[in-house]
C-alpha atoms as a PDB file:
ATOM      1  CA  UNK A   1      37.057 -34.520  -2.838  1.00  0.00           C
ATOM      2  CA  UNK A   2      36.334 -34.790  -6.177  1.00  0.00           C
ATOM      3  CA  UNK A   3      36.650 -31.847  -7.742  1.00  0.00           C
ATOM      4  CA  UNK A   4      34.041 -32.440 -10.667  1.00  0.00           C
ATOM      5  CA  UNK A   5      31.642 -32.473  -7.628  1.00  0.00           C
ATOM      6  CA  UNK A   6      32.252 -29.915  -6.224  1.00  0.00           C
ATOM      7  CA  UNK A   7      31.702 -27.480  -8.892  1.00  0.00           C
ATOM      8  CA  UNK A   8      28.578 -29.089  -9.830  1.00  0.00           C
ATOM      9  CA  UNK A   9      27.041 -28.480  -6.486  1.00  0.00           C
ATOM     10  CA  UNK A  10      28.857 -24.618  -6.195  1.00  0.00           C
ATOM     11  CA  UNK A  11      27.242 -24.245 -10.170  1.00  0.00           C
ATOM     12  CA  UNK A  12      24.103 -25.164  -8.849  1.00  0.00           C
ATOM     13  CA  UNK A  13      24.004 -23.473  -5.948  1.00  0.00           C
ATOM     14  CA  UNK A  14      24.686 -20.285  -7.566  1.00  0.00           C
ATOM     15  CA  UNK A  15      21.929 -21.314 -10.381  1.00  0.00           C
ATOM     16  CA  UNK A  16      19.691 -21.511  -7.212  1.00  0.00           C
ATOM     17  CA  UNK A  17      20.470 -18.131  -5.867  1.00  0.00           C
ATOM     18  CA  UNK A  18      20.281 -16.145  -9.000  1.00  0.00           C
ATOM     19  CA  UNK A  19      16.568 -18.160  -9.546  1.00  0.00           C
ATOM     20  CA  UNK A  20      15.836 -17.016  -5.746  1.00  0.00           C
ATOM     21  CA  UNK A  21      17.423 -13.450  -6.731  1.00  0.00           C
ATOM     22  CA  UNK A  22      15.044 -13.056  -9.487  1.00  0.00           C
ATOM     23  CA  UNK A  23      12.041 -14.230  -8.296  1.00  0.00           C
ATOM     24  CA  UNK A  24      12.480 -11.905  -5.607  1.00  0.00           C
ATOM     25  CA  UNK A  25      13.171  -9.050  -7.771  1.00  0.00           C
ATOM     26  CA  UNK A  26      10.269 -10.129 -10.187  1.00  0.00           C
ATOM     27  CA  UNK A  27       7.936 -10.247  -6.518  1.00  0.00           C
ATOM     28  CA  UNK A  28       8.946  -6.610  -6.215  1.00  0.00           C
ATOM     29  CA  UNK A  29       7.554  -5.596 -10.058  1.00  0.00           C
ATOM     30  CA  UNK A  30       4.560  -7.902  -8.713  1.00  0.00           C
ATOM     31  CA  UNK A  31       4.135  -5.722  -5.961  1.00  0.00           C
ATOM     32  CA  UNK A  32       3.964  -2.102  -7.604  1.00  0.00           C
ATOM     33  CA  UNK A  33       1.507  -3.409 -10.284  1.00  0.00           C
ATOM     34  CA  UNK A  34       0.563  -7.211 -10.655  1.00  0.00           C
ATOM     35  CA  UNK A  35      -2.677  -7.161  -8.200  1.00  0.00           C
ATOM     36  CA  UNK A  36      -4.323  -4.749  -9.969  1.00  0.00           C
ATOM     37  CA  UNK A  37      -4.033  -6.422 -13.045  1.00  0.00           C
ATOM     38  CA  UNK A  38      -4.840  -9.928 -12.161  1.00  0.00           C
ATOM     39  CA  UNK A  39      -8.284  -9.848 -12.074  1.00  0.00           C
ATOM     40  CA  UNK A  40      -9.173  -6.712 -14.572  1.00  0.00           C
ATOM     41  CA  UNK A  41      -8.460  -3.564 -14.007  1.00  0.00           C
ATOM     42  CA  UNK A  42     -10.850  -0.716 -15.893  1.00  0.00           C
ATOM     43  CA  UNK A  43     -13.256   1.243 -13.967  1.00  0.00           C
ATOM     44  CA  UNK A  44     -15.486  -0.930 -12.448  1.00  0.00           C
ATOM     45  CA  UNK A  45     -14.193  -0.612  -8.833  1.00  0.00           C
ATOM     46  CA  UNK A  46     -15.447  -4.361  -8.019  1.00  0.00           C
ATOM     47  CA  UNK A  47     -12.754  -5.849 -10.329  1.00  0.00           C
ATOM     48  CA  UNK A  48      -9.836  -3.581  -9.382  1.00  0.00           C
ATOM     49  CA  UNK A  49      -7.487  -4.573  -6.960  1.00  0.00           C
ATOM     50  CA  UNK A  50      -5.433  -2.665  -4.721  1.00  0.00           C
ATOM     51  CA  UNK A  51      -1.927  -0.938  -5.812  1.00  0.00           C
ATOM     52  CA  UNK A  52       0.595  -3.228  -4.719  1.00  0.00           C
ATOM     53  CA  UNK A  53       2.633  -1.147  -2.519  1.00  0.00           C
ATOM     54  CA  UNK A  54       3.607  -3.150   0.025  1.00  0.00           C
ATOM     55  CA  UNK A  55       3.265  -2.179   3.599  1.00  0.00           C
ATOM     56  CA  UNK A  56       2.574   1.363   2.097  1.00  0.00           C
ATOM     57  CA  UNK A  57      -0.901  -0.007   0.343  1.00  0.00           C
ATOM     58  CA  UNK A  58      -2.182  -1.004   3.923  1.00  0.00           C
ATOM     59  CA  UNK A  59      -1.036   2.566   5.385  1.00  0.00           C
ATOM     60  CA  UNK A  60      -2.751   4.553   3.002  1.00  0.00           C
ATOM     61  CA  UNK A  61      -6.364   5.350   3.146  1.00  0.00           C
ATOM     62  CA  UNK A  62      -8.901   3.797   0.937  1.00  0.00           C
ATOM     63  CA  UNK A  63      -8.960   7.182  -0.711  1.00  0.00           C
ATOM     64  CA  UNK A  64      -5.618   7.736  -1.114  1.00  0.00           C
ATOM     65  CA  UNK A  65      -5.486   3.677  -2.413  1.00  0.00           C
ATOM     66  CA  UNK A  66      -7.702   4.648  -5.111  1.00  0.00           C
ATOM     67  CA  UNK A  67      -6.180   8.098  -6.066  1.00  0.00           C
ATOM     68  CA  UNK A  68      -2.788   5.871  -6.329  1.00  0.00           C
ATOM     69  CA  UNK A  69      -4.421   3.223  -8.718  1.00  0.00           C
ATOM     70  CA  UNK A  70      -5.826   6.304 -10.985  1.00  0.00           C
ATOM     71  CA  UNK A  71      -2.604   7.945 -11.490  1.00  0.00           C
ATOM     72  CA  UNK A  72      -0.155   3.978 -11.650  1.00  0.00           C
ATOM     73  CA  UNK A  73      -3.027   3.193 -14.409  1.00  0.00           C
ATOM     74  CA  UNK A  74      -2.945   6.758 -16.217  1.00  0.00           C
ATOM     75  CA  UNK A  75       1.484   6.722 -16.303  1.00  0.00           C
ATOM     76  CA  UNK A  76       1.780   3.049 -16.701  1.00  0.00           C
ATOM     77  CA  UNK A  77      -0.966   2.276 -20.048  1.00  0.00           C
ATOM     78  CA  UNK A  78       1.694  -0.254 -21.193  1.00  0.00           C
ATOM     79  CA  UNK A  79       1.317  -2.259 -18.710  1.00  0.00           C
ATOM     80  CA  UNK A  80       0.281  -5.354 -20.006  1.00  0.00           C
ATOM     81  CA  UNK A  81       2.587  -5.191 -22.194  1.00  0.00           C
ATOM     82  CA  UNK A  82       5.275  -4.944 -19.873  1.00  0.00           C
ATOM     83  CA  UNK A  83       3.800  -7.850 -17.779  1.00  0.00           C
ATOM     84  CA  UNK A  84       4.271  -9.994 -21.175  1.00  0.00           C
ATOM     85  CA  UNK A  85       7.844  -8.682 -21.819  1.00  0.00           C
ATOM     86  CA  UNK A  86       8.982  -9.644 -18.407  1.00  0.00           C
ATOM     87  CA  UNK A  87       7.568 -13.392 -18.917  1.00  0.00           C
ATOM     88  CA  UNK A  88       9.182 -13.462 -22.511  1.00  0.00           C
ATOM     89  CA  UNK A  89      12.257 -12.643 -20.193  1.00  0.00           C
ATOM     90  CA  UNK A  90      11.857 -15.138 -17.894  1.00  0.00           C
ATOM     91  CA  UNK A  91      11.838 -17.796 -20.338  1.00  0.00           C
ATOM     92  CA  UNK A  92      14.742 -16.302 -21.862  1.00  0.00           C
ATOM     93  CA  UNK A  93      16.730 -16.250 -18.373  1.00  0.00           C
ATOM     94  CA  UNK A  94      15.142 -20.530 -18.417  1.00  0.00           C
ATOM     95  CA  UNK A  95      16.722 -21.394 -21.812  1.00  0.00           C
ATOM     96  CA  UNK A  96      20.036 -19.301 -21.045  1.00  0.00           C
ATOM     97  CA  UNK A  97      20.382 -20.958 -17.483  1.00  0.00           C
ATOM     98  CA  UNK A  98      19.925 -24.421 -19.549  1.00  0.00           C
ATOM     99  CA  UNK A  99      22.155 -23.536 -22.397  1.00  0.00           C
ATOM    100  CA  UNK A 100      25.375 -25.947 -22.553  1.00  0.00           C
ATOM    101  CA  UNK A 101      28.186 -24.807 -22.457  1.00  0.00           C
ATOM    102  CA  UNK A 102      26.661 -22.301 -20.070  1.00  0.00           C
ATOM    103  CA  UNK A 103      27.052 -18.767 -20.938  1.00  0.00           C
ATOM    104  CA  UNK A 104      27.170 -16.351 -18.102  1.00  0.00           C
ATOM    105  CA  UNK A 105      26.768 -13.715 -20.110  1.00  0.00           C
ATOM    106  CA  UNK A 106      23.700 -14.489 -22.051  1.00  0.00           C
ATOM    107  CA  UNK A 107      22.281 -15.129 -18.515  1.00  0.00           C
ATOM    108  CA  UNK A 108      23.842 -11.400 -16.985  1.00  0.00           C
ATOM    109  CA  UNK A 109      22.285  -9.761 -19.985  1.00  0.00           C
ATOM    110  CA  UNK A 110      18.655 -11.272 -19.337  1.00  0.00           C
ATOM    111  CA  UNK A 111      19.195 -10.474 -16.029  1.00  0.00           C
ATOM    112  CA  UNK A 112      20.153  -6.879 -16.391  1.00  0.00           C
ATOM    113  CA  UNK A 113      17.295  -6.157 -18.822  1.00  0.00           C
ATOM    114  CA  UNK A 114      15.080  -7.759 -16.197  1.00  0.00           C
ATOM    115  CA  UNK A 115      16.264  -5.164 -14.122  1.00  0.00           C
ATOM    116  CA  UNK A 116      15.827  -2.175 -16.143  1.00  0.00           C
ATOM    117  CA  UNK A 117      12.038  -2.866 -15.953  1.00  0.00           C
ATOM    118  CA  UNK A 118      11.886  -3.293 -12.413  1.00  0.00           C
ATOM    119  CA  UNK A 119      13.782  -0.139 -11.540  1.00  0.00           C
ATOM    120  CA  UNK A 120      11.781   1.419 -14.218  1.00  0.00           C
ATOM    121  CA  UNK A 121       8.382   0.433 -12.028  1.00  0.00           C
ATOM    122  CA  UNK A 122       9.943   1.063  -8.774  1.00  0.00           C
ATOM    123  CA  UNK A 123      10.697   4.441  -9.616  1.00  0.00           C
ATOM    124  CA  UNK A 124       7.359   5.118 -10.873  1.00  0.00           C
ATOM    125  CA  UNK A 125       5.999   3.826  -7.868  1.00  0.00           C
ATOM    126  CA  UNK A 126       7.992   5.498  -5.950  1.00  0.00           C
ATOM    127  CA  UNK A 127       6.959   8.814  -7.989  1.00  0.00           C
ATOM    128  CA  UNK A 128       3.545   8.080  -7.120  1.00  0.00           C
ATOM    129  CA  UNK A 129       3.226   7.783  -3.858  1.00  0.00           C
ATOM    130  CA  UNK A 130       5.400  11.037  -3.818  1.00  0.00           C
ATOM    131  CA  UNK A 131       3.075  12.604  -5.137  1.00  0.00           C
ATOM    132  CA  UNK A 132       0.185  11.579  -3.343  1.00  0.00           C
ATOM    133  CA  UNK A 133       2.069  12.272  -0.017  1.00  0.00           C
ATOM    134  CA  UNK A 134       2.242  15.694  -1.243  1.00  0.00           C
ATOM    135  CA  UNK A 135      -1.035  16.054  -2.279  1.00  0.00           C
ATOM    136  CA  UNK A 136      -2.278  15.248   1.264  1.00  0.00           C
ATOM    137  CA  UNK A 137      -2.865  17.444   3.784  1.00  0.00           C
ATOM    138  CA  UNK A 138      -0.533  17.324   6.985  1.00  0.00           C
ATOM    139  CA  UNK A 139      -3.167  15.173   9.606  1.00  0.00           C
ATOM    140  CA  UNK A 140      -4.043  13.127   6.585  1.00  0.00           C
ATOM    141  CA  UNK A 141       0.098  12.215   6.220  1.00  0.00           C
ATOM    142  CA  UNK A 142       0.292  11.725  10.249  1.00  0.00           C
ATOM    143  CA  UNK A 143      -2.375   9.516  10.047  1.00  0.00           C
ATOM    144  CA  UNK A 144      -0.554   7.464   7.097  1.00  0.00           C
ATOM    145  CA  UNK A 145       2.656   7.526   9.375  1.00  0.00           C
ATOM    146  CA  UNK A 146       0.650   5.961  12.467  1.00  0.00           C
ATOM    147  CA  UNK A 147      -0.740   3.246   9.882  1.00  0.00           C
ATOM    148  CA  UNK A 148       2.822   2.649   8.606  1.00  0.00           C
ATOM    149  CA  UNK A 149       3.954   2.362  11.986  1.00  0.00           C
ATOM    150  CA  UNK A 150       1.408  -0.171  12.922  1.00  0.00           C
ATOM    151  CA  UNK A 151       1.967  -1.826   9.689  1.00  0.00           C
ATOM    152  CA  UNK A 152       5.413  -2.266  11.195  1.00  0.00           C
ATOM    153  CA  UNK A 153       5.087  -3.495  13.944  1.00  0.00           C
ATOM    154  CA  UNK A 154       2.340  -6.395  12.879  1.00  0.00           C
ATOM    155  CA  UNK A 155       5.052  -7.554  10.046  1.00  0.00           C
ATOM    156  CA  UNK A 156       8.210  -7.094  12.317  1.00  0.00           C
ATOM    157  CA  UNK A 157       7.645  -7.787  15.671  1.00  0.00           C
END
């Protein structure tokens, strides 16, 4: 086998997966925040969208949904701002991932600061809904688990 081959396809392959890898972590940053900015998000409750919480979003009340937006919105101002650093990253990870001779450095380092912003929104998220689990009263979070558990079982079974 030729051997040029053959690390062509492995190089690309592994370009492919770290593409996949990111998209999927950008999907996640997407998820805590993106919906509720695609389409304007101030107080005018026909233009906001829901939190993007995943599974958790559909669980929650509408209440609770809202309460969740306020306090995302209130800790996370910079938002937009954000949103525009992580597609200034993107194109960085592009023109890195294009770069000859390749450097897998340049591309780790994109990659890891693309990853200090999503940990930085999952944890906020996941502050968030801490707090609003707290803040509910005990049949309020029994009803969230039976939604969660139905939410479950309509994505996973």
């Amino acid at each position: 086998m030729d051997e040029t081959k053959t690390t062509g396809s492995t190089g690309r392959g592994v370009k492919i997966a770290l593409i996949l890898s990111l998209a999927l972590n950008l999907a996640v940053v997407g998820v805590i925040g993106g919906s509720i900015i695609a389409h304007g998000w101030r107080d005018d409750p026909r233009r906001v969208r829901d939190v993007g919480f995943g599974p958790y979003t559909e669980a929650l009340s509408p209440e609770d949904r809202a309460e969740l937006r306020k306090a995302f919105l209130k800790s996370a101002p910079d938002f937009r701002q954000r949103r525009e650093e992580i597609r200034a990253d993107m194109a960085a990870l592009a023109n890195a991932i294009r770069a000859t001779p390749y450097d897998r450095a340049a591309v780790e380092t994109v990659m890891e600061t693309q990853s200090g912003r999503i940990e930085e929104r999952l944890t906020l998220g996941r502050s968030l809904l801490l707090d609003r689990l707290d803040a509910m009263r005990p049949e309020a979070r029994a009803a969230m688990a039976d939604r969660l558990e139905t939410v479950r079982r309509k994505h996973h079974d």
